[in-house]
N, C-alpha and C. Protein backbone atom coordinates (compact mmCIF):
# COMPACT_ATOMS: atom_id res chain seq x y z
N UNK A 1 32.12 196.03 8.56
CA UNK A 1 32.96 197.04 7.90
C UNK A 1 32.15 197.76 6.83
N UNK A 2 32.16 199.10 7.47
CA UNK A 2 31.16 199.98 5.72
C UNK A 2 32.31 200.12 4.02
N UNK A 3 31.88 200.54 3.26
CA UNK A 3 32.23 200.33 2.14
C UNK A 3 33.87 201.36 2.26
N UNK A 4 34.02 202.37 2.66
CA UNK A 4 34.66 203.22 2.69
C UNK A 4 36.18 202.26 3.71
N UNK A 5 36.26 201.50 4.45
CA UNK A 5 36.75 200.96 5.47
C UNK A 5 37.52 199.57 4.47
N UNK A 6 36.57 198.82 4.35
CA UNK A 6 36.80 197.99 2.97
C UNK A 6 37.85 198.12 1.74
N UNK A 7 37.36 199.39 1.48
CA UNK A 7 38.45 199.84 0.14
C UNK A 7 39.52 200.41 0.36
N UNK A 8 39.88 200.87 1.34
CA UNK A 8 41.11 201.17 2.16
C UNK A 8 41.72 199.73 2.40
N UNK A 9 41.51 198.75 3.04
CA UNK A 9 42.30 197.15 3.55
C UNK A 9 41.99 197.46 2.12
N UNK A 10 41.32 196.86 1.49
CA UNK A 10 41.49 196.27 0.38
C UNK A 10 42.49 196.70 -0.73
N UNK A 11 42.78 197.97 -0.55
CA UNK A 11 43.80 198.97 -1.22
C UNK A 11 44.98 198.55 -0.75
N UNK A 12 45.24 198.85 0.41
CA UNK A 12 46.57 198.56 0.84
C UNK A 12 47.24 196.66 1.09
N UNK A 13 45.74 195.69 1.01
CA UNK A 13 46.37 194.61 1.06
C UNK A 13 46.65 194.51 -0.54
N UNK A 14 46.08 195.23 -1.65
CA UNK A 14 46.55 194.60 -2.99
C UNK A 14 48.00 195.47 -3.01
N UNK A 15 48.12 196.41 -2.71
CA UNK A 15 49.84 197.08 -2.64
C UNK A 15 51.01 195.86 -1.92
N UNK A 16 50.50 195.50 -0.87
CA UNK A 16 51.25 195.03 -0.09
C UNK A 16 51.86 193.80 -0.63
N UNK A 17 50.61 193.14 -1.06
CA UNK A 17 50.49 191.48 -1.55
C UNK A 17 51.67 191.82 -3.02
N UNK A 18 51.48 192.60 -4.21
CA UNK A 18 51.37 193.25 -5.30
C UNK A 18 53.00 193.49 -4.97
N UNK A 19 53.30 194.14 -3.91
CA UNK A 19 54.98 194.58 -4.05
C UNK A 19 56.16 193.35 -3.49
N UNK A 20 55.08 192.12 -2.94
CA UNK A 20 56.21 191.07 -2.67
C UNK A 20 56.90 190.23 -3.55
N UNK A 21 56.27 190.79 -5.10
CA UNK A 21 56.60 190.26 -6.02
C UNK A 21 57.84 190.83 -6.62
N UNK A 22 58.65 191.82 -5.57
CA UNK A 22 59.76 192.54 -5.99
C UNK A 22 60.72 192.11 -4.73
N UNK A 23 60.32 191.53 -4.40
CA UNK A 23 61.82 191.06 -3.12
C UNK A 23 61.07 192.19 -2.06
N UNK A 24 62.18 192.21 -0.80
CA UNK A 24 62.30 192.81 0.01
C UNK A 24 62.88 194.26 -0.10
N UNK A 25 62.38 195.17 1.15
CA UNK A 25 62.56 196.50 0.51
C UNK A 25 62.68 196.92 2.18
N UNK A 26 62.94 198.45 2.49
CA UNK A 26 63.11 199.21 3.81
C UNK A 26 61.96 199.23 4.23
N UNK A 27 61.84 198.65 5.64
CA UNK A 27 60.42 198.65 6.29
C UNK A 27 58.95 198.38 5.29
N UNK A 28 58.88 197.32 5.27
CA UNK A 28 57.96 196.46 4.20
C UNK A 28 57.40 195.64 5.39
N UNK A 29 57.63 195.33 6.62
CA UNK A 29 56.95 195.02 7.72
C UNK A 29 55.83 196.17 7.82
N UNK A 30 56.40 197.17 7.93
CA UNK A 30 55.10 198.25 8.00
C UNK A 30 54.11 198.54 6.63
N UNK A 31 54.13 198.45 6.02
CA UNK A 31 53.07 198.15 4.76
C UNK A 31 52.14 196.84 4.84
N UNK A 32 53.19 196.07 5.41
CA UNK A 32 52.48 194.97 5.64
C UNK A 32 51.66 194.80 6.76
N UNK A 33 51.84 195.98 7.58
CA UNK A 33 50.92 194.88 8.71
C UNK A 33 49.75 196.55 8.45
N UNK A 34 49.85 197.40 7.82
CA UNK A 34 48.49 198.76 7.47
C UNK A 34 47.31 197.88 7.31
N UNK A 35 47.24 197.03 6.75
CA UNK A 35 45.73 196.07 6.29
C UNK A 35 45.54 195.28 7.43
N UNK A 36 46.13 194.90 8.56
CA UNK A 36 45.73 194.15 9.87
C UNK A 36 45.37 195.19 10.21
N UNK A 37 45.97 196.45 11.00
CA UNK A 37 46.22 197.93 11.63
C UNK A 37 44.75 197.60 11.53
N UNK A 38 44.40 197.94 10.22
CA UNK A 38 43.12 198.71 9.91
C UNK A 38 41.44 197.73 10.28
N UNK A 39 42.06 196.39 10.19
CA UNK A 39 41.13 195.70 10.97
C UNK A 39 41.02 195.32 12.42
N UNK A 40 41.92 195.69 13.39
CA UNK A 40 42.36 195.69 14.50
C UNK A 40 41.02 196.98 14.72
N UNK A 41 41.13 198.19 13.97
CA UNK A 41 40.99 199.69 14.65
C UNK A 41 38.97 198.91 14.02
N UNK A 42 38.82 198.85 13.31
CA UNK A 42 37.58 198.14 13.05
C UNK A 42 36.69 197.40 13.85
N UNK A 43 37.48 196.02 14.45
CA UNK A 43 36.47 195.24 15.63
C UNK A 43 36.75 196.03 16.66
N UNK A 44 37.90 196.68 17.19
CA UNK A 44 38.79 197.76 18.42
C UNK A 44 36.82 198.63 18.36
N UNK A 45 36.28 199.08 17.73
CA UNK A 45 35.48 199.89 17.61
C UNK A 45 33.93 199.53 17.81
N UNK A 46 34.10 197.79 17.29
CA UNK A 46 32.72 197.46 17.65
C UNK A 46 32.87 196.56 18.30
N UNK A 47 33.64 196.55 19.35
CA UNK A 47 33.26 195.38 20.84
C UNK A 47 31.86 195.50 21.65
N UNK A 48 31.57 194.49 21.75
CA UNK A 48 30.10 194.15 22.17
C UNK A 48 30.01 193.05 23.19
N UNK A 49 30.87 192.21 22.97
CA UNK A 49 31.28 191.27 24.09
C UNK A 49 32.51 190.60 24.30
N UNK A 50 32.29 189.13 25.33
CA UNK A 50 33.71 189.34 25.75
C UNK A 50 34.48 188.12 24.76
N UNK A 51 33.73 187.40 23.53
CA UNK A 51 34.17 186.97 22.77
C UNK A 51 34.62 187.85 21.73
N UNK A 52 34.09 188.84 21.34
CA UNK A 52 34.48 190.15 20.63
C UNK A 52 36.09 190.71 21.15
N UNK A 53 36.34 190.96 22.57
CA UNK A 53 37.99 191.05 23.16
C UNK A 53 38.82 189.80 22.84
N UNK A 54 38.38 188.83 23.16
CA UNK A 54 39.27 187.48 22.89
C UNK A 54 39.60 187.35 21.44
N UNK A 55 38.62 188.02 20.30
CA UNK A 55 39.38 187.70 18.96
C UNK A 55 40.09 189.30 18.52
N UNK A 56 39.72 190.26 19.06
CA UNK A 56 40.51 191.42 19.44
C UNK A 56 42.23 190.78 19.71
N UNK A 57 42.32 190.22 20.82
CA UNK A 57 43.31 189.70 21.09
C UNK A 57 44.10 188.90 19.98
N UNK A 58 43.53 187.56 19.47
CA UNK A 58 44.12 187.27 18.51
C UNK A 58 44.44 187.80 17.29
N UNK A 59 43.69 188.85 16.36
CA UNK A 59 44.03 189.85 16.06
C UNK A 59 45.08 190.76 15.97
N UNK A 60 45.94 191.18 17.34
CA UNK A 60 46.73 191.36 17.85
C UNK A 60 48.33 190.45 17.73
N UNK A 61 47.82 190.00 18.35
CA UNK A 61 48.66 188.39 18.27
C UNK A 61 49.25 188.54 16.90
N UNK A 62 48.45 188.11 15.44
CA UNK A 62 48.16 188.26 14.36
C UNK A 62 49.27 189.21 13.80
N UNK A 63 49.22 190.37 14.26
CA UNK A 63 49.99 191.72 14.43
C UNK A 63 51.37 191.06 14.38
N UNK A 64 51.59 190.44 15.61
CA UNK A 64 52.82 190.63 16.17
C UNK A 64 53.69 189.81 15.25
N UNK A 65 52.90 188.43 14.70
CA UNK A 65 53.54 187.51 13.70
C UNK A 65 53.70 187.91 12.32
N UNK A 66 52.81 189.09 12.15
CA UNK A 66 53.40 189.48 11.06
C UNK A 66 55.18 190.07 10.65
N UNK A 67 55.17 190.74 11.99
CA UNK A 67 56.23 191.70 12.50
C UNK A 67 57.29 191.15 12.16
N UNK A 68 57.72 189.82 13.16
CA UNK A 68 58.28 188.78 13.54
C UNK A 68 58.58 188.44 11.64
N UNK A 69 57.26 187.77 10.83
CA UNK A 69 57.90 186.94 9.84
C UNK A 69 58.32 187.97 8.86
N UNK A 70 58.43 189.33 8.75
CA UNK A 70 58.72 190.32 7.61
C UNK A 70 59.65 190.78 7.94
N UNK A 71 60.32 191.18 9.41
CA UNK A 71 61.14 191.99 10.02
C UNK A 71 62.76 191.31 9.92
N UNK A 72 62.69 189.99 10.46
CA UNK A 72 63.45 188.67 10.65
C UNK A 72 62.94 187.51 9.66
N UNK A 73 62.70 187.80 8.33
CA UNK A 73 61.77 186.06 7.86
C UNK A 73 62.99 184.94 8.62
N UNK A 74 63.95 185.13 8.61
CA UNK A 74 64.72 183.38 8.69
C UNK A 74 65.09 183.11 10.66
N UNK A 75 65.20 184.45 10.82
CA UNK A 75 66.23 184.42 12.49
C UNK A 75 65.19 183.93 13.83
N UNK A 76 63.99 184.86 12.83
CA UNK A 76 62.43 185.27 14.11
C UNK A 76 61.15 184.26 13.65
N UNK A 77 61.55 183.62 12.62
CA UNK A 77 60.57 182.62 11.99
C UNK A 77 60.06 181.81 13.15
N UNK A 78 60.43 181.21 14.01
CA UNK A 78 59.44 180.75 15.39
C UNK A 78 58.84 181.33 15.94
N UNK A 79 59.60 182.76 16.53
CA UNK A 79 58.27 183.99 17.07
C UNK A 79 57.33 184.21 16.51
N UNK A 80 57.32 184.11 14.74
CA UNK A 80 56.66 184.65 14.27
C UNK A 80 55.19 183.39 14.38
N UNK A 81 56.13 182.11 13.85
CA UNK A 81 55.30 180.92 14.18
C UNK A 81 53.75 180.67 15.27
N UNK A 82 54.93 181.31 16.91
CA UNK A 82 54.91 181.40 17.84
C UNK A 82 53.69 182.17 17.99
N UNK A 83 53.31 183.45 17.30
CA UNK A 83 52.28 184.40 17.66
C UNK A 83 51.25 184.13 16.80
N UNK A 84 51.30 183.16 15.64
CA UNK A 84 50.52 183.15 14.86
C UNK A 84 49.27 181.91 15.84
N UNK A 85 50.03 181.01 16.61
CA UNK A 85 49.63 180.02 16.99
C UNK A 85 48.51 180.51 18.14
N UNK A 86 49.42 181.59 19.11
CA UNK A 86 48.34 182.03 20.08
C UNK A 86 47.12 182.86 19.18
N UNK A 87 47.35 183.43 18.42
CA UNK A 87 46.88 184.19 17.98
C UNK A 87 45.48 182.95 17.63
N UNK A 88 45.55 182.05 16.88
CA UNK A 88 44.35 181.16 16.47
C UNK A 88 43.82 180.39 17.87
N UNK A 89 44.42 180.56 18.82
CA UNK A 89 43.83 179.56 20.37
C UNK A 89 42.74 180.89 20.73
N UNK A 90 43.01 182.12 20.45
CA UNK A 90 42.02 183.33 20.98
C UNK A 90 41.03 183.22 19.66
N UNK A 91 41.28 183.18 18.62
CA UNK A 91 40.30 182.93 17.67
C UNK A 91 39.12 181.50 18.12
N UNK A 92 39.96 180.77 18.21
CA UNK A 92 39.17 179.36 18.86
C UNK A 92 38.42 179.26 20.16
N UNK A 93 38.82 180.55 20.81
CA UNK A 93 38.12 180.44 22.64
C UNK A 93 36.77 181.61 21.78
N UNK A 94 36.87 182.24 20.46
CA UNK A 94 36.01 183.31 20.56
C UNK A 94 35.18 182.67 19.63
N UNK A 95 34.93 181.50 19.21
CA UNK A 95 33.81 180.86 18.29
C UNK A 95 33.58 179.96 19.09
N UNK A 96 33.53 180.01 20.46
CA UNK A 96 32.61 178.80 21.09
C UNK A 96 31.32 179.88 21.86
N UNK A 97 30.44 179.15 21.96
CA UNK A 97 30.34 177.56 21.77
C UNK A 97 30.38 177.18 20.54
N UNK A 98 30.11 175.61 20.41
CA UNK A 98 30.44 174.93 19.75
C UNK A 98 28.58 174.04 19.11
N UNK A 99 28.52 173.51 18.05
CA UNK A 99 27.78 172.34 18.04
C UNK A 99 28.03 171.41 16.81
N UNK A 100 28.41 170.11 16.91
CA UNK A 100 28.35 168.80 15.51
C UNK A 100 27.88 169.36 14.42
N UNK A 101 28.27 169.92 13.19
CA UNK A 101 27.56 169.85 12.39
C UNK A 101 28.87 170.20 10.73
N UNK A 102 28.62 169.79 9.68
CA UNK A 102 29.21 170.41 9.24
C UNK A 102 30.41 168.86 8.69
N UNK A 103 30.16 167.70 9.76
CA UNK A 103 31.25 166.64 9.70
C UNK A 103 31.95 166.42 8.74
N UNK A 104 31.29 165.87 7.22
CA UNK A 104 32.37 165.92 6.05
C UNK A 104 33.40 167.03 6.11
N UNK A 105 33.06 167.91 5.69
CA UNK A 105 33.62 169.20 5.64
C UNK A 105 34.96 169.52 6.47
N UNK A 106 34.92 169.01 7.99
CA UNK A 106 35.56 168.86 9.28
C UNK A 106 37.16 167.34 8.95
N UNK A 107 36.42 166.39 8.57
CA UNK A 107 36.91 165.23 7.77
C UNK A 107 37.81 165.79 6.60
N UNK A 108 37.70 166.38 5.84
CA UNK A 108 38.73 167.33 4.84
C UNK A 108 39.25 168.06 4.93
N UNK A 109 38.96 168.91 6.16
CA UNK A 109 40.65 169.31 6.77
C UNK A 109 41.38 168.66 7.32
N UNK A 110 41.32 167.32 7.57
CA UNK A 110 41.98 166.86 8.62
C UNK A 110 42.68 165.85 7.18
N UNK A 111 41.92 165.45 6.00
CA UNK A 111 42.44 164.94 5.31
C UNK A 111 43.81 166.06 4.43
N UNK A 112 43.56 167.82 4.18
CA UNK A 112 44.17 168.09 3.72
C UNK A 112 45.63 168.22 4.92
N UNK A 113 45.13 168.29 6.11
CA UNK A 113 46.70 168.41 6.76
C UNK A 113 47.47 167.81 6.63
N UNK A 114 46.72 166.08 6.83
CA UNK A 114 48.22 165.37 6.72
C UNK A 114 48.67 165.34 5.56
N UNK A 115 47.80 165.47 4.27
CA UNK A 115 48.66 165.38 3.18
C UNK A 115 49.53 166.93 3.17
N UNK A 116 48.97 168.00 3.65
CA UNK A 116 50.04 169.28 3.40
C UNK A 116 51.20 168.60 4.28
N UNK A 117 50.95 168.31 5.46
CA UNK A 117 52.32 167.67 6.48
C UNK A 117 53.17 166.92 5.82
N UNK A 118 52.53 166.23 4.98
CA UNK A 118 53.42 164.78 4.91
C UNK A 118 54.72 165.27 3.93
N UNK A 119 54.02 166.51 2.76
CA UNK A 119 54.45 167.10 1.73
C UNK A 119 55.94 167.79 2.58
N UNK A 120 55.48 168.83 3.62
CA UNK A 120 56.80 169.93 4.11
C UNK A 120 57.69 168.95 5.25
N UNK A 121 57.06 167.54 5.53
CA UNK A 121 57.54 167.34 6.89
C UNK A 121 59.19 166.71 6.54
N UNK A 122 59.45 166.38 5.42
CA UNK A 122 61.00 166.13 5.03
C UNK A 122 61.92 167.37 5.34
N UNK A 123 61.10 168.46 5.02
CA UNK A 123 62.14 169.47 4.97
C UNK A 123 62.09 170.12 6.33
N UNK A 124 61.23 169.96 7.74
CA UNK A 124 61.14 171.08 9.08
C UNK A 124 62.61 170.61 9.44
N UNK A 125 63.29 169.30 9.70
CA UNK A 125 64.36 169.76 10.69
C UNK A 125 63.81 169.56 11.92
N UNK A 126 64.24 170.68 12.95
CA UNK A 126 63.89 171.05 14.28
C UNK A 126 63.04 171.74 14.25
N UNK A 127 62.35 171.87 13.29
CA UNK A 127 60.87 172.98 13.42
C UNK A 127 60.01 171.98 12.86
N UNK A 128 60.23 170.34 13.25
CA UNK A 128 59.12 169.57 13.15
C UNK A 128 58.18 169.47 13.65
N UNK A 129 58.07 169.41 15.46
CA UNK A 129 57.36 169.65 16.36
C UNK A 129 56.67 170.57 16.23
N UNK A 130 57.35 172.46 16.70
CA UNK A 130 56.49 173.64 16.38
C UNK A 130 55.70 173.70 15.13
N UNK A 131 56.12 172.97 14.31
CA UNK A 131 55.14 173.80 12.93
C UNK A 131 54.09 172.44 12.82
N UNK A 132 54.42 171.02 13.55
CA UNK A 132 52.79 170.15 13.65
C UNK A 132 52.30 170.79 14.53
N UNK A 133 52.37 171.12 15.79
CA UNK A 133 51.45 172.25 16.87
C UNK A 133 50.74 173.11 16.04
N UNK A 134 51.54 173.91 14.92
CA UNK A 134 50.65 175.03 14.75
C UNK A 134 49.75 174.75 13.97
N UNK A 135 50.44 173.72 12.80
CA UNK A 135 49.39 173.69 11.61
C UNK A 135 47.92 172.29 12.58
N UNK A 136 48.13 171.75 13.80
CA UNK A 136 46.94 171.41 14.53
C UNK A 136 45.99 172.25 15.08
N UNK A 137 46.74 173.50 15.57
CA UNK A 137 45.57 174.45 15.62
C UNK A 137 45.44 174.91 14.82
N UNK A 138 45.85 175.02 13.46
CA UNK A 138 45.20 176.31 12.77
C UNK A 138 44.24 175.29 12.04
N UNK A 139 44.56 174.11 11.98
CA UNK A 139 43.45 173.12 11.77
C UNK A 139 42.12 173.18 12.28
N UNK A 140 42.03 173.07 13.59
CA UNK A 140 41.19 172.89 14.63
C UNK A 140 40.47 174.55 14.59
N UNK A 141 40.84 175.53 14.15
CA UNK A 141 40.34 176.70 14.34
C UNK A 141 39.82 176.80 12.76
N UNK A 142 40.45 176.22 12.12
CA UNK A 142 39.32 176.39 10.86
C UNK A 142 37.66 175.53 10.89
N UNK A 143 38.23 174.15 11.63
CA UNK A 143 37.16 173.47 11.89
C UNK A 143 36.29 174.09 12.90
N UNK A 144 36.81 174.48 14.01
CA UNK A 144 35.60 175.62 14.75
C UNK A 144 34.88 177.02 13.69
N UNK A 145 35.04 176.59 12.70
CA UNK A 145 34.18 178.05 12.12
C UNK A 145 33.47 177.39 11.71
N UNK A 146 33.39 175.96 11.51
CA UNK A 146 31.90 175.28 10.84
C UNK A 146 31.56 174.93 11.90
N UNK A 147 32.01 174.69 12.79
CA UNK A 147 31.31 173.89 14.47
C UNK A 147 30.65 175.14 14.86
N UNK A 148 31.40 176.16 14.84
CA UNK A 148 30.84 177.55 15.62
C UNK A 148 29.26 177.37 15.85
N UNK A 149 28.20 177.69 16.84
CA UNK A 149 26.86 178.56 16.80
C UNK A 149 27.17 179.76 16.32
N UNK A 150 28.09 180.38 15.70
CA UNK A 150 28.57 181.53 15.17
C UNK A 150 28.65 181.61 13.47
N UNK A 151 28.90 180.44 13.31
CA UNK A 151 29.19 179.87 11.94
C UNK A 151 28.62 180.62 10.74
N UNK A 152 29.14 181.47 9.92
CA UNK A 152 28.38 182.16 8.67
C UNK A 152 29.47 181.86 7.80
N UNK A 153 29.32 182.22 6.07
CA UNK A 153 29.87 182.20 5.28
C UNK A 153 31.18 182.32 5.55
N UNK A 154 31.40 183.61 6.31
CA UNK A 154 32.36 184.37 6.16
C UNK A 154 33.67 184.13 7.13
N UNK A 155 32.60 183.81 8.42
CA UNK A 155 33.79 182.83 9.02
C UNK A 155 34.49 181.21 8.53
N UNK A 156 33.32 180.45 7.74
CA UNK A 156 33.92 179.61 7.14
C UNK A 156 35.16 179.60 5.85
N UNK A 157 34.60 180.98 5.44
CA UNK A 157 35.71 181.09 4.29
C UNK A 157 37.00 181.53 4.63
N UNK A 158 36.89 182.24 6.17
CA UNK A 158 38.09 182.60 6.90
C UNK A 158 38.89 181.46 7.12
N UNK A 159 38.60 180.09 7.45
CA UNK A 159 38.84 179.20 7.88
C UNK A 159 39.85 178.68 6.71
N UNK A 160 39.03 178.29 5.52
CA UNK A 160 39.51 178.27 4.34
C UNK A 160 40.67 178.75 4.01
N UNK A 161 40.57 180.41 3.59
CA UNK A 161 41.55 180.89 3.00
C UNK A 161 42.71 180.94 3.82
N UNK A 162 43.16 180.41 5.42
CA UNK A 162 43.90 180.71 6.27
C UNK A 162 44.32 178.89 6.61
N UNK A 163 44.06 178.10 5.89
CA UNK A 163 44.45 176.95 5.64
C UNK A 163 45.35 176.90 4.15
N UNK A 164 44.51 177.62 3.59
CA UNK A 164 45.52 177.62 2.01
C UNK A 164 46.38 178.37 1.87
N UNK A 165 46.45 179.91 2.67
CA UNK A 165 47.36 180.77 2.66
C UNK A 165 48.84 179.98 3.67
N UNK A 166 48.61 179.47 4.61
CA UNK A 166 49.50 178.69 5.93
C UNK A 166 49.99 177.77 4.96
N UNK A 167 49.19 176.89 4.02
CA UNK A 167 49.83 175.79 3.83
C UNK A 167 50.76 175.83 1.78
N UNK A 168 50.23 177.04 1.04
CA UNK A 168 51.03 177.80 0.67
C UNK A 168 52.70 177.83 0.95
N UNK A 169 52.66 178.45 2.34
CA UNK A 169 53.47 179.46 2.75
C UNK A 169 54.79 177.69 3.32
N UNK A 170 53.90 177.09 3.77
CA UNK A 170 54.87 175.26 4.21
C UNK A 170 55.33 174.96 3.39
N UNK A 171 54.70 174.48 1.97
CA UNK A 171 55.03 173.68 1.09
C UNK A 171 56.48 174.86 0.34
N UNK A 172 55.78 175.92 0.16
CA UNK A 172 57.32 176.99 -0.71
C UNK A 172 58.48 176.82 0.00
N UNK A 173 58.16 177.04 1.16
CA UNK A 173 59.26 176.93 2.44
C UNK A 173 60.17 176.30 3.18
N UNK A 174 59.28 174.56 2.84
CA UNK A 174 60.02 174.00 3.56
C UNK A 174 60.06 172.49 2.34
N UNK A 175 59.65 172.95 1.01
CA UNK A 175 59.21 171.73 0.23
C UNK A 175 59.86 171.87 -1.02
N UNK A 176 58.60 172.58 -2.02
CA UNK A 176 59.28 172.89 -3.51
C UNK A 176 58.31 174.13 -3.51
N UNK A 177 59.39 175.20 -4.55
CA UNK A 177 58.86 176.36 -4.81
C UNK A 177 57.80 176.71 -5.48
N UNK A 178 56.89 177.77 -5.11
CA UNK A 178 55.34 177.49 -5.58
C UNK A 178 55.47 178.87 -6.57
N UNK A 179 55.28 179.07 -7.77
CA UNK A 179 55.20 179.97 -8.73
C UNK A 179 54.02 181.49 -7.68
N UNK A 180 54.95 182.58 -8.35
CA UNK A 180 53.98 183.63 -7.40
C UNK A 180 53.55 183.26 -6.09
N UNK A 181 54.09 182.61 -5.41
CA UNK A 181 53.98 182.16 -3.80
C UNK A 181 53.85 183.45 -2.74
N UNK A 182 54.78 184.25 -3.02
CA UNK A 182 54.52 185.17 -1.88
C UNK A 182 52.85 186.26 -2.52
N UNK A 183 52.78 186.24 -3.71
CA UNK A 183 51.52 187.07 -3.91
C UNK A 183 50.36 186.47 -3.53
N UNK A 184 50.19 184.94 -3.40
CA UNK A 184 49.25 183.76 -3.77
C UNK A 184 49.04 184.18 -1.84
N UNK A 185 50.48 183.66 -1.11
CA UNK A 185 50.03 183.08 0.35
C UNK A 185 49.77 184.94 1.01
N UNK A 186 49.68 186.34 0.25
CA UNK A 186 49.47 187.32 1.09
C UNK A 186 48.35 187.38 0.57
N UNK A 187 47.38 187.20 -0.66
CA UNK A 187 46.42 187.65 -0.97
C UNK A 187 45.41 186.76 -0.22
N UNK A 188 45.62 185.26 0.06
CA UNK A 188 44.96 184.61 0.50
C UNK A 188 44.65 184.93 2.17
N UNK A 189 45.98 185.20 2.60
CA UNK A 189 45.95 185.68 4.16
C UNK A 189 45.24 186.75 4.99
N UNK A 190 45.01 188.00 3.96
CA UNK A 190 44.55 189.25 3.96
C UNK A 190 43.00 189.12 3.66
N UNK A 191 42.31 187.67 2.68
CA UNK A 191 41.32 187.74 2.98
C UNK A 191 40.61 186.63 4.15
N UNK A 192 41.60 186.08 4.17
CA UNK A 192 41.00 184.82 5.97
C UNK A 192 41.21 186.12 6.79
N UNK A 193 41.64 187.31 7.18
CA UNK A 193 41.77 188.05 7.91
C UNK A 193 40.82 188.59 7.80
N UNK A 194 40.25 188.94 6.82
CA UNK A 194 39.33 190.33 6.72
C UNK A 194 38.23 189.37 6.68
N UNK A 195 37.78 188.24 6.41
CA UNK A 195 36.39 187.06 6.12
C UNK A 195 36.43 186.93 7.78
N UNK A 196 37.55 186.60 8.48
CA UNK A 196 36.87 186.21 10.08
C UNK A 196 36.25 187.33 10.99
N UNK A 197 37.07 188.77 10.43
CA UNK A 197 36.60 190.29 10.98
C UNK A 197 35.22 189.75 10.54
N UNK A 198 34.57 190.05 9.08
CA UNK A 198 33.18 190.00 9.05
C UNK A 198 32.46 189.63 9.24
N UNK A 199 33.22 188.39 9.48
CA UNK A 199 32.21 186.64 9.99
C UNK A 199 31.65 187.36 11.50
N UNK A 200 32.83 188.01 12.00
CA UNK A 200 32.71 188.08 13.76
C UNK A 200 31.54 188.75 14.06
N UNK A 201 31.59 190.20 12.94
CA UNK A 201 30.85 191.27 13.55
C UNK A 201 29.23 190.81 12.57
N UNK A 202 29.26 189.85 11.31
CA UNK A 202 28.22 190.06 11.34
C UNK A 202 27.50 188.60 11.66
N UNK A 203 27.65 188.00 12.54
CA UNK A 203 27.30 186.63 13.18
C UNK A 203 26.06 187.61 14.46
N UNK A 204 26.46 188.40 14.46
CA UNK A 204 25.19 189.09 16.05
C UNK A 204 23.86 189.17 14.57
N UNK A 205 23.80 189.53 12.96
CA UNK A 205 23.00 189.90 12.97
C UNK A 205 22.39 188.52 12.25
N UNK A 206 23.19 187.79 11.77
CA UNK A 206 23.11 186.41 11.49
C UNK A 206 22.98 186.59 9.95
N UNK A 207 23.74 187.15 9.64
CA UNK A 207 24.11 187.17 8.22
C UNK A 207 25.27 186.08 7.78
């Protein structure tokens, strides 16, 4: 992403993140999803291969769960679930291969899940099942950014901030209320979004 591309997402994710601190408003799904839009039209532009389409795709995906959790938060909250989940299995088919490395690191996500799980799992209900599925892959897809032969900063920090933004978004939701929660889990989300874009495109030059 050149500098000009950057400050645009970056503009519109601090608006976006910045106005959830006022409740809900008329079409606030669409504000919200201008800072994906704009990274969609970004990798959309520099496909190079066919792991480049597959996170295109999730990307997409990405899109659709936004839609889903802003449009409907309480009715569509599984769709939204639902797309977020495919959305990280195309992220995960587009950082292989794979190689060992990285293990501690791999070991502490797996230590922070169950403790985030153990925290929201009183409160899922019937969204016990779907939301251990998802938060296993979104597990497993953070851990493929350190496994990756792809592996740079930027995808690791994607990994990161899209573990803390997800698990944020559990604990407010389904646990106890987290002070500035909705600013905390969009600012964090907008940059695991925009860190895996950069990770993607600049892993060819091995930055």
């Amino acid at each position: 992403m050149n500098k000009n591309q950057t400050f645009i997402f970056v503009t519109f994710a601090t608006i976006y993140s910045a106005s959830t601190l006022f409740g809900t408003y008329p079409f606030n799904w669409l504000l919200k999803l201008i800072p994906i839009a704009i990274l969609i039209v970004v990798t959309f532009k520099q496909l190079e291969t066919r792991a480049d389409k597959i996170f295109l795709v999730g990307l997409l995906c990405s899109a659709a769960g936004d839609f889903f959790l802003t449009y409907e938060p309480s009715d569509w909250f599984i769709y939204g679930l639902g797309s977020f989940l495919v959305a990280h299995l195309f992220y995960i088919i587009s950082l292989l291969p794979l190689e060992l490395k990285k293990l501690p690191f791999a070991v502490a996500y797996i230590a922070f899940g169950i403790i985030t799980f153990s925290i929201i799992a009183p409160g899922l209900g019937s969204l016990f099942a779907p939301v251990f599925a998802y938060m296993t892959v979104l597990l497993l897809m953070a851990i493929f950014t350190l496994f990756s032969r792809k592996s740079n900063k930027w995808l690791i920090t994607g990994g990161i901030c899209f573990a803390i933004s997800d698990s944020l978004l559990g604990i407010n939701k389904f646990s106890t209320s987290v002070p500035l929660a909705s600013l905390l889990i969009m600012a964090s989300y907008y940059l695991a979004q925009f860190s895996l874009v950069k990770g993607i495109v600049n892993q060819r030059s091995g930055q």
